[in-house]
N, C-alpha and C. Protein backbone atom coordinates (compact mmCIF):
# COMPACT_ATOMS: atom_id res chain seq x y z
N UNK A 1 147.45 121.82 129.13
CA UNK A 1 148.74 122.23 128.63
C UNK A 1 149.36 121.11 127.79
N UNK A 2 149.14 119.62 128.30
CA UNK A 2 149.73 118.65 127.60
C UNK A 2 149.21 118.36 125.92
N UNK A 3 148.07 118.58 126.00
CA UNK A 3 147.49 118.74 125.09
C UNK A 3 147.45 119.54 124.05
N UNK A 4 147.69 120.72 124.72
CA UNK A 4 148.23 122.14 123.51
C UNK A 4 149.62 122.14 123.07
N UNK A 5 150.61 121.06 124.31
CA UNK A 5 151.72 120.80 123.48
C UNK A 5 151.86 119.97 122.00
N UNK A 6 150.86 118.94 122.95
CA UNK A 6 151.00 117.42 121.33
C UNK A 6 150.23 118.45 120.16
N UNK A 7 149.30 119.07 120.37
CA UNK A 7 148.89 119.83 119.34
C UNK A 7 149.54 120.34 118.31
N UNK A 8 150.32 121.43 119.12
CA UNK A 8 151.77 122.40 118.30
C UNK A 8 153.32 121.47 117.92
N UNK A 9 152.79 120.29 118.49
CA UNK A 9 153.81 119.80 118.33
C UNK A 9 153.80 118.48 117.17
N UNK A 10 152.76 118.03 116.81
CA UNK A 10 152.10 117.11 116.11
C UNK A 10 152.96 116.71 114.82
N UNK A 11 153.46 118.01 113.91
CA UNK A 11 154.64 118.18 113.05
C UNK A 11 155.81 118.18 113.17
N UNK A 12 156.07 118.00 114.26
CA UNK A 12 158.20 118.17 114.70
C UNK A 12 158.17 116.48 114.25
N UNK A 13 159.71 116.48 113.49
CA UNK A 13 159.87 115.04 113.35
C UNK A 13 161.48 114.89 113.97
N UNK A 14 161.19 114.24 115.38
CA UNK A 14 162.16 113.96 115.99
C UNK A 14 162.67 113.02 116.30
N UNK A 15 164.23 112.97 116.38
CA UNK A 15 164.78 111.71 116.98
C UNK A 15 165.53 112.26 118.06
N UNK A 16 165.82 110.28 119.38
CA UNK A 16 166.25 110.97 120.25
C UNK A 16 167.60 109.85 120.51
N UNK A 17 167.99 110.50 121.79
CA UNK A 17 169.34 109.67 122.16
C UNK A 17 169.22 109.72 123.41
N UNK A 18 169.42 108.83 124.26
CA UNK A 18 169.33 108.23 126.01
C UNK A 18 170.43 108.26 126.27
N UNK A 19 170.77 109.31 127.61
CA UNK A 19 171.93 109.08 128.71
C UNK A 19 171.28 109.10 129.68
N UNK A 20 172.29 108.17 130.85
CA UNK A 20 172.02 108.54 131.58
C UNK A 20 172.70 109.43 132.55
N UNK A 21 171.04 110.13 133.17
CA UNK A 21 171.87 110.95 133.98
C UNK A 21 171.27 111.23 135.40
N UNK A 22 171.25 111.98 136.24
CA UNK A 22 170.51 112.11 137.95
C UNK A 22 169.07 112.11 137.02
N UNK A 23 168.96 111.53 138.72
CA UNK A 23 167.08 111.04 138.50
C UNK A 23 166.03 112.47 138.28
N UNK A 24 166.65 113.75 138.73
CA UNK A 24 166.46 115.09 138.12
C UNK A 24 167.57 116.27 137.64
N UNK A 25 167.60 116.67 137.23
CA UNK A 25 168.40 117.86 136.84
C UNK A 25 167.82 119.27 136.24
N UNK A 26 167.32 120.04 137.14
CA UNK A 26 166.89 121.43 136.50
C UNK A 26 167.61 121.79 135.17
N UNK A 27 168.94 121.59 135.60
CA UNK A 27 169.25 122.66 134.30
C UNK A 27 169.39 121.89 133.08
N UNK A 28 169.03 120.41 133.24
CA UNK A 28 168.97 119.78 131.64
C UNK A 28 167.37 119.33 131.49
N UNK A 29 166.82 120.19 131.92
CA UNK A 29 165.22 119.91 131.74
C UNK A 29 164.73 120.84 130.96
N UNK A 30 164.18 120.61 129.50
CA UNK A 30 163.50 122.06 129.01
C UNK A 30 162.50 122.09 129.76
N UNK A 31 161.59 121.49 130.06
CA UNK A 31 160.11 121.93 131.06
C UNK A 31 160.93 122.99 131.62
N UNK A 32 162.07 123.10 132.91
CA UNK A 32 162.09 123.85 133.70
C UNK A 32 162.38 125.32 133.13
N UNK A 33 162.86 125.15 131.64
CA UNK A 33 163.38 126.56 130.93
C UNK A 33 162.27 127.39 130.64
N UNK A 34 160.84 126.12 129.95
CA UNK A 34 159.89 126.65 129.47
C UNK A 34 159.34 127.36 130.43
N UNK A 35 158.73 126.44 131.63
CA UNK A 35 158.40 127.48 132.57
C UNK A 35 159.44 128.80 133.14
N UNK A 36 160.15 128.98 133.42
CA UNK A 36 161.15 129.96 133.41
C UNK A 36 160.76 131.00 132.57
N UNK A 37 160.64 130.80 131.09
CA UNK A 37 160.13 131.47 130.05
C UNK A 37 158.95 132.06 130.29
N UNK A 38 157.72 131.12 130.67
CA UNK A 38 156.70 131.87 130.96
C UNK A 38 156.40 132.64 132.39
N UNK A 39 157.43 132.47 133.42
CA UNK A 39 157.37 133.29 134.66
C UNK A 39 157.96 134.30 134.26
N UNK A 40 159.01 134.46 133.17
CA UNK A 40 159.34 136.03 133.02
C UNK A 40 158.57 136.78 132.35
N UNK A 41 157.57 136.31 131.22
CA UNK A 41 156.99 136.72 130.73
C UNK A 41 155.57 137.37 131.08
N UNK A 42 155.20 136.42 132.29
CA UNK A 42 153.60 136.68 133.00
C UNK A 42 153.76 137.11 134.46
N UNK A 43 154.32 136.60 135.03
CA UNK A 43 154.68 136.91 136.51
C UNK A 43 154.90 138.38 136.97
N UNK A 44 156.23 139.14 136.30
CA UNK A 44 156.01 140.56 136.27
C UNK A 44 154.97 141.09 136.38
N UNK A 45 153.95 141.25 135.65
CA UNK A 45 153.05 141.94 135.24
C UNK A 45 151.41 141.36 135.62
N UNK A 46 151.74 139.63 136.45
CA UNK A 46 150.61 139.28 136.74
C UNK A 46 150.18 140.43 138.30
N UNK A 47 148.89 140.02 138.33
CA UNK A 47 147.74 141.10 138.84
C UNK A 47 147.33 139.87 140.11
N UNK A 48 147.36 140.38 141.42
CA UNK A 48 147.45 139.11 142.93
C UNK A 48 146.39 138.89 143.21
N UNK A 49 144.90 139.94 142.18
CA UNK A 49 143.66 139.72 141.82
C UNK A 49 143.18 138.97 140.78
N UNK A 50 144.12 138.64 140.39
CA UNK A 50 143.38 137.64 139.05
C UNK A 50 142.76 136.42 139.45
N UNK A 51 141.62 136.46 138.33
CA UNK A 51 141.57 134.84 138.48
C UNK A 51 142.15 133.56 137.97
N UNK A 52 142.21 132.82 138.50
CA UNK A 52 143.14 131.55 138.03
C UNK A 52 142.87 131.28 136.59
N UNK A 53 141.69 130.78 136.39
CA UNK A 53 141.14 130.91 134.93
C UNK A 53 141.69 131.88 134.06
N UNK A 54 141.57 132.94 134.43
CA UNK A 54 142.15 134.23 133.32
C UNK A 54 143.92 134.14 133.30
N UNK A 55 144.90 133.49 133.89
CA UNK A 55 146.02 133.29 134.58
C UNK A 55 145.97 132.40 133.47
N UNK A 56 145.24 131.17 133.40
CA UNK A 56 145.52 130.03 133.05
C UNK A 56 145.71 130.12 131.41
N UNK A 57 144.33 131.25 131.00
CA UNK A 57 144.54 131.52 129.63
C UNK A 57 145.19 132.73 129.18
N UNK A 58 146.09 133.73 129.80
CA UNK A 58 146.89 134.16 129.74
C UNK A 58 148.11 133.42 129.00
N UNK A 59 148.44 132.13 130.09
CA UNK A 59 149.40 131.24 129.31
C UNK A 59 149.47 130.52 128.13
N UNK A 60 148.46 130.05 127.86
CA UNK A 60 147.90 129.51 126.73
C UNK A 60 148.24 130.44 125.79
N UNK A 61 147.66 132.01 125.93
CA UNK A 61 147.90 132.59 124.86
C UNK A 61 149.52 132.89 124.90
N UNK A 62 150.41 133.32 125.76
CA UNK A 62 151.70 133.15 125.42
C UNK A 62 152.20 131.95 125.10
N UNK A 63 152.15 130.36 125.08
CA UNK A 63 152.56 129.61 124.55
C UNK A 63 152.03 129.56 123.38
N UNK A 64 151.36 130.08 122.69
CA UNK A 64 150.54 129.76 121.40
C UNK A 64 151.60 131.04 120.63
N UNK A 65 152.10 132.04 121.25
CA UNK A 65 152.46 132.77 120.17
C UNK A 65 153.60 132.70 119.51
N UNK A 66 153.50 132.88 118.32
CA UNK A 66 154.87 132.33 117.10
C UNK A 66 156.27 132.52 118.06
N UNK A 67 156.57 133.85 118.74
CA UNK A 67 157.64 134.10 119.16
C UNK A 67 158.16 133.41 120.79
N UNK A 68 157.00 132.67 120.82
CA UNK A 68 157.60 132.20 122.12
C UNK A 68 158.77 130.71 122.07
N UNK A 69 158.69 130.40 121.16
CA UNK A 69 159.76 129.25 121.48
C UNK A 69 159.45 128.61 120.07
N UNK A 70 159.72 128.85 119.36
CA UNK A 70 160.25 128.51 117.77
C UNK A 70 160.96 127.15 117.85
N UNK A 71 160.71 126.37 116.58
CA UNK A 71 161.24 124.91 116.31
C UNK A 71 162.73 125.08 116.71
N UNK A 72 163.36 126.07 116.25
CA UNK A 72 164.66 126.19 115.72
C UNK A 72 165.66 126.82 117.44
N UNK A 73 164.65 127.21 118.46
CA UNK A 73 164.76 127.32 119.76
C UNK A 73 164.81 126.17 120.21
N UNK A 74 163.73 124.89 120.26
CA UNK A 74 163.88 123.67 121.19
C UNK A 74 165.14 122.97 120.50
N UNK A 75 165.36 123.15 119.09
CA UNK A 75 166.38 122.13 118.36
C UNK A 75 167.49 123.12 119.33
N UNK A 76 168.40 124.32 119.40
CA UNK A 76 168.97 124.68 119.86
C UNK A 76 169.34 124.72 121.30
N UNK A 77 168.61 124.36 122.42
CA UNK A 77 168.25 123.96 123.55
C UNK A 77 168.46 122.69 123.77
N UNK A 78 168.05 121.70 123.36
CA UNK A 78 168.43 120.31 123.27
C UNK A 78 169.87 120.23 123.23
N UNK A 79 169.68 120.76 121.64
CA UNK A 79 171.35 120.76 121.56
C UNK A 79 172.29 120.71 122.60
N UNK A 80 172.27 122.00 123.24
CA UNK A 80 173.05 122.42 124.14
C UNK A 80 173.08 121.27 125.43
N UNK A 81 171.56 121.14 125.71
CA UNK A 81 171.78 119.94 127.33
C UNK A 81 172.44 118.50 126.60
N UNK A 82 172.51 118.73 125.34
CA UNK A 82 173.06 117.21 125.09
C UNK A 82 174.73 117.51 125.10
N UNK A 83 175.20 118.50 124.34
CA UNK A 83 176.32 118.45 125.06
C UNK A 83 176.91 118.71 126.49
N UNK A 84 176.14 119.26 127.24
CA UNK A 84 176.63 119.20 128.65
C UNK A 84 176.31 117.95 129.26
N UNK A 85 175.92 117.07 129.05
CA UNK A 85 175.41 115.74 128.93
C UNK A 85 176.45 114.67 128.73
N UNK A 86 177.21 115.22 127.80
CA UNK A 86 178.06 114.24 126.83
C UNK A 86 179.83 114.68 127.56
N UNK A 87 179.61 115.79 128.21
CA UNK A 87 180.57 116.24 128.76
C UNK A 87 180.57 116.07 130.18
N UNK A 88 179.76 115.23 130.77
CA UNK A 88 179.82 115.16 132.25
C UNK A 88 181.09 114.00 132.31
C-alpha cells in the first residue's frame, strides 16, 4: 500500500507546516479518513468468504481509481484539519 501511495503520489508538490498536537488524533488523521473511505466502499458488499488476497486487491483497485480521492480532495482535507488545528 505504501508503495502504491509514493507511486500515485510521486507528482504532488507539497509543502508543509508543524503543530503541535496529541500524540494521536483520529479526526486530524487523513489515514483514518482514507481508510474510512475504503470501509464504506468495500466492507458493505465484502463477501466473509473471500480471500484475503482477492480483499487485498480489491483495494488496490479502489485506491487506484480516478474518483477515489482526487488531488483537489487531499488539498481540501488538509485544509480543513489545519484549521481545526489552528483553532484549538
Amino acid at each position: 500500500m505504501q508503495a502504491l501511495f509514493q507511486q500515485l503520489s510521486a507528482d504532488l508538490k507539497i509543502s508543509t507546516h508543524f503543530h503541535f498536537i496529541a500524540a494521536y488524533s483520529p479526526q486530524l488523521s487523513l489515514v483514518e479518513y482514507v481508510i474510512h473511505l475504503i470501509r464504506l466502499k468495500e466492507l458493505p458488499h465484502a463477501d466473509s468468504k473471500k480471500r484475503v488476497a482477492d480483499f487485498e486487491q480489491r483495494i488496490k483497485l479502489i485506491c487506484t481509481q480516478q474518483d477515489f480521492l482526487s488531488k483537489e480532495n487531499i488539498i481540501n482535507m488538509l485544509a480543513h484539519r489545519e484549521s481545526l488545528v489552528l483553532n484549538l
